[in-house]
N, C-alpha and C. Protein backbone atom coordinates (compact mmCIF):
# COMPACT_ATOMS: atom_id res chain seq x y z
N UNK A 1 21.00 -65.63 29.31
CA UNK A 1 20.70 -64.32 28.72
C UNK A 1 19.56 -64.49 27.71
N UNK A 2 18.71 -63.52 27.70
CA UNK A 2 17.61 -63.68 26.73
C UNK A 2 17.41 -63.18 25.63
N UNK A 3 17.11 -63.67 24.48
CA UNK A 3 17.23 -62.85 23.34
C UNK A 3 16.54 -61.20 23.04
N UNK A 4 16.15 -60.84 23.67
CA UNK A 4 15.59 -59.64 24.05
C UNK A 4 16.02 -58.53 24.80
N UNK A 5 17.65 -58.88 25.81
CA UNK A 5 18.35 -58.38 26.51
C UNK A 5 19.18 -57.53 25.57
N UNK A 6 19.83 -57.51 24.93
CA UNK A 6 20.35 -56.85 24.41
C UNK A 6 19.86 -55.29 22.97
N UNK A 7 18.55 -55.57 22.70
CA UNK A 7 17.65 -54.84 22.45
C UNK A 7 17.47 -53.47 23.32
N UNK A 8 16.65 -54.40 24.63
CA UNK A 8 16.39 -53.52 25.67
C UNK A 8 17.58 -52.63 26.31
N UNK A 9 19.22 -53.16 26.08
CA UNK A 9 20.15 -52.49 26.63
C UNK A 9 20.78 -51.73 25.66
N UNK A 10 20.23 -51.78 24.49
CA UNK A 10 20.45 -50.56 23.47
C UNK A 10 19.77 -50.17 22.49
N UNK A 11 18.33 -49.13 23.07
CA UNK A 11 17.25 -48.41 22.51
C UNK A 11 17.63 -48.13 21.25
N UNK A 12 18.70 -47.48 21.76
CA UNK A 12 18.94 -46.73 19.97
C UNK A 12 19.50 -47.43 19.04
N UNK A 13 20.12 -48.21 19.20
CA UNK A 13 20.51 -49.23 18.22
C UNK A 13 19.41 -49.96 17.43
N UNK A 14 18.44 -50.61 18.76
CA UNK A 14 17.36 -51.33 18.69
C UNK A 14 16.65 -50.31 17.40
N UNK A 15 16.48 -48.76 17.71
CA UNK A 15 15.86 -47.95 16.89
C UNK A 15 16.28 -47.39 15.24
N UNK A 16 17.81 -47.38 15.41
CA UNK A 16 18.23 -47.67 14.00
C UNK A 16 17.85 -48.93 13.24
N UNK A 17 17.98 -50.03 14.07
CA UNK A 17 17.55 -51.13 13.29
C UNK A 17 16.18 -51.75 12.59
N UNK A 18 15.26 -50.73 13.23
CA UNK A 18 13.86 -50.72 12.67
C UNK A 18 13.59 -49.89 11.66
N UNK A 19 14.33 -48.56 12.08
CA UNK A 19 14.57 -48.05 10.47
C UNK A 19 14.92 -48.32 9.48
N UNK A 20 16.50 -49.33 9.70
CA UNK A 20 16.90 -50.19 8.24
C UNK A 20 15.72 -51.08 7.72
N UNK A 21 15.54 -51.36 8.76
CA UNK A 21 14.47 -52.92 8.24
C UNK A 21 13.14 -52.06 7.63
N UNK A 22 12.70 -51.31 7.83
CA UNK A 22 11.30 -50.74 7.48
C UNK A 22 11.73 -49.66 6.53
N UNK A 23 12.93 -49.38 6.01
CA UNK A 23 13.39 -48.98 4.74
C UNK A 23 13.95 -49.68 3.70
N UNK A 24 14.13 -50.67 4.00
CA UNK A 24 14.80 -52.34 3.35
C UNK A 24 13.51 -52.25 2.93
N UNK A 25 12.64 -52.44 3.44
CA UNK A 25 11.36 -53.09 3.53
C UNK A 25 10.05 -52.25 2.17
N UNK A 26 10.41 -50.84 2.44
CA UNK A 26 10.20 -50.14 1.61
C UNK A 26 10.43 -49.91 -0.15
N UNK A 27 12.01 -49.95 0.47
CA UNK A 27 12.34 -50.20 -1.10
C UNK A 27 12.17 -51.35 -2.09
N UNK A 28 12.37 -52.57 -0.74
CA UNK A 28 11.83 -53.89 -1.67
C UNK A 28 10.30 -53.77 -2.20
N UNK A 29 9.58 -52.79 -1.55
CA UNK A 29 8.29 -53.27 -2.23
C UNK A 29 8.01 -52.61 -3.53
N UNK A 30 8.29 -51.50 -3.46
CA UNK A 30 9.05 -49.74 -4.66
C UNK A 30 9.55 -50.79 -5.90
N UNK A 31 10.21 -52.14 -5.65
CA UNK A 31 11.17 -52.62 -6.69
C UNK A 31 10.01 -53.53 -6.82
N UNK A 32 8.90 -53.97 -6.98
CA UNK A 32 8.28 -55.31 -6.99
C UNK A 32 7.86 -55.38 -8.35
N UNK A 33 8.14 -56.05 -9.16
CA UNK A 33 7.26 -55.89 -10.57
C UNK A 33 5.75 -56.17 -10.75
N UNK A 34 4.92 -55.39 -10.93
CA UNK A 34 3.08 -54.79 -10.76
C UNK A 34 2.79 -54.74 -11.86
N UNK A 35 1.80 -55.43 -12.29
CA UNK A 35 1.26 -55.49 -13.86
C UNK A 35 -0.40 -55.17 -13.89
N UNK A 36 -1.30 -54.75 -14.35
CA UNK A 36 -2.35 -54.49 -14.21
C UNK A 36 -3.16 -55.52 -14.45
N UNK A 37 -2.36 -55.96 -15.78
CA UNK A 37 -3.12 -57.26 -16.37
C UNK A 37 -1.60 -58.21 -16.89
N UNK A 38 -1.19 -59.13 -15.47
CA UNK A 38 -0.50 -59.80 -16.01
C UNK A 38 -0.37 -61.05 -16.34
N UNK A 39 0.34 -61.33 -17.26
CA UNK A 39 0.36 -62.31 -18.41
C UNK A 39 0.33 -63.84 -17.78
N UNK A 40 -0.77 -64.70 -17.70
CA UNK A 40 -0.77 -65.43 -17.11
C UNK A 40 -0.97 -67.05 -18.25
N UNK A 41 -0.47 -68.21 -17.94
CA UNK A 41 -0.39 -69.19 -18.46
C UNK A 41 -1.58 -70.29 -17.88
N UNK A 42 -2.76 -70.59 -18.79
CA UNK A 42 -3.55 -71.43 -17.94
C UNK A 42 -3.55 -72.56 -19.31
N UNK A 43 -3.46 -73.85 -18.70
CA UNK A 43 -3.21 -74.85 -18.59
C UNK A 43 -4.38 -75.47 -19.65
N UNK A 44 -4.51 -75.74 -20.75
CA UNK A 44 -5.45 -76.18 -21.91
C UNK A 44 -5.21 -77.33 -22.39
N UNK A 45 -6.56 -78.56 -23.06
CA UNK A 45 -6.30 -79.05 -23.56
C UNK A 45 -7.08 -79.22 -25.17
N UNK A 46 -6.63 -80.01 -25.92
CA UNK A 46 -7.35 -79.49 -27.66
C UNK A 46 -7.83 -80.71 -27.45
N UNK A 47 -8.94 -81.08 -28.11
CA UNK A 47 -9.48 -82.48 -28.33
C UNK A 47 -10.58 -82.09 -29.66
N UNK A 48 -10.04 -83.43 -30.56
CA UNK A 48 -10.72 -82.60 -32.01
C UNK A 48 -11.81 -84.75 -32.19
N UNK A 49 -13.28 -84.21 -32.21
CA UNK A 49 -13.50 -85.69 -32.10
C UNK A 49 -14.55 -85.50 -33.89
N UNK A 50 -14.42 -86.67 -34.19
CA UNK A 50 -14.63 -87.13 -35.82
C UNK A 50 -15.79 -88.15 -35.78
N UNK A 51 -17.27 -88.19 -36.02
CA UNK A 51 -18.17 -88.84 -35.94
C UNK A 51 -19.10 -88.69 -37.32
N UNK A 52 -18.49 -89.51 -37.96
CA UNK A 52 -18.48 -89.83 -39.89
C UNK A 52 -20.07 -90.05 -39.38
N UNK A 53 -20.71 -89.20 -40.29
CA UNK A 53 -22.10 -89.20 -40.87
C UNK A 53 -23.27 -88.53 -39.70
N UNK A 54 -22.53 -88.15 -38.63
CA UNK A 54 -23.15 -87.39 -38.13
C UNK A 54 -23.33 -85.82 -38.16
N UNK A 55 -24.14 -85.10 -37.64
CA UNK A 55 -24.51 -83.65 -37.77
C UNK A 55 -23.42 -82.96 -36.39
N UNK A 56 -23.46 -82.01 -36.39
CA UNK A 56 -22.74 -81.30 -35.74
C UNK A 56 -23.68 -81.13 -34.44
N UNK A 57 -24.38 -81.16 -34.53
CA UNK A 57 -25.44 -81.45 -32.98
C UNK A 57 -25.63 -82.53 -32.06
N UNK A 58 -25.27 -83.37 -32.97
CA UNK A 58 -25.40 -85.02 -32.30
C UNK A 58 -24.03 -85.33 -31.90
N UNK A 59 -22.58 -84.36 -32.64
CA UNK A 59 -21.75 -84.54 -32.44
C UNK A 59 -21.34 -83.56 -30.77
N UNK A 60 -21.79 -83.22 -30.54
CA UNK A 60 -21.78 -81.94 -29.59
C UNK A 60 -22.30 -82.42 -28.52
N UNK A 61 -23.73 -83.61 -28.70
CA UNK A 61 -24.33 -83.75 -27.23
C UNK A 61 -23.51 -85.48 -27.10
N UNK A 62 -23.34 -86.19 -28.19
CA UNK A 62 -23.12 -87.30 -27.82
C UNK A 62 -21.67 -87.49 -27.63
N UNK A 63 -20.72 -86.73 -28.07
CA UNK A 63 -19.28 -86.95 -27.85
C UNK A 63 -18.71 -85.68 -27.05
N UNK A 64 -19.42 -84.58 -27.38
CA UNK A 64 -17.93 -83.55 -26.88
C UNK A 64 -18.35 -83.01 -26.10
N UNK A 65 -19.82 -83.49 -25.31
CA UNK A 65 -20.20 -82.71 -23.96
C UNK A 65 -19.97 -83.91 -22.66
N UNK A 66 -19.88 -85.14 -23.16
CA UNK A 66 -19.48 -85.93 -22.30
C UNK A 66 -17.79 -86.14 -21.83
N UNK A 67 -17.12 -85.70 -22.84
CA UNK A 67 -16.05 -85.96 -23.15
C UNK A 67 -15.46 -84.47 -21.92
N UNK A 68 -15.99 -83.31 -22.73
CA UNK A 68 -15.80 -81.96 -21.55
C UNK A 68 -16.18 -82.17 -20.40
N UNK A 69 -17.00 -82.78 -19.73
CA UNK A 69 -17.58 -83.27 -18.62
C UNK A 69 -16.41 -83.95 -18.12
N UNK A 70 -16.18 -85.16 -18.54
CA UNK A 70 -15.06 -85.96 -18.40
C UNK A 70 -13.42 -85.06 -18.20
N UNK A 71 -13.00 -84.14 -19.19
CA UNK A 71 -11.94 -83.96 -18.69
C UNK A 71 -11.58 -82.61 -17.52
N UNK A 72 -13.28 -82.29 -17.82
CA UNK A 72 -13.00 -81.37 -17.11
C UNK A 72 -13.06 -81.24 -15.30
N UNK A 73 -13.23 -82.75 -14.77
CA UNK A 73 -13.03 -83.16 -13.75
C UNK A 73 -11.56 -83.05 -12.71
């Protein structure tokens, strides 16, 4: 017997059951929680680097752009 035989030997059944399912189907989506702008968690890291007697420029190209380069691989 084929899984399809018993479908075909009862239309209307077959036809209620597309209604449940495509009203199941309905309401599950009616219930879905939809946010416009939702709240999402992205993944950061802090890195604080200390280069005694240098300027904040030299500190920027020689440590913390290589360093961002680096983790940001």
């Amino acid at each position: 017997m084929s899984p399809s035989r018993p479908f075909i030997l009862r239309p209307v059944a077959t036809s209620l059951l597309m209604v449940a399912l495509m009203l199941a189907g309905f309401i599950a989506y009616r219930l879905l929680p939809v946010a416009a702008l939702p709240q999402v968690d992205f993944p950061t890291i802090q890195i604080f680097t200390f280069y005694p007697g240098a300027s904040p420029t030299v500190i920027a190209s020689a440590v913390t752009a290589p360093l961002e380069r680096r983790f940001g691989q």
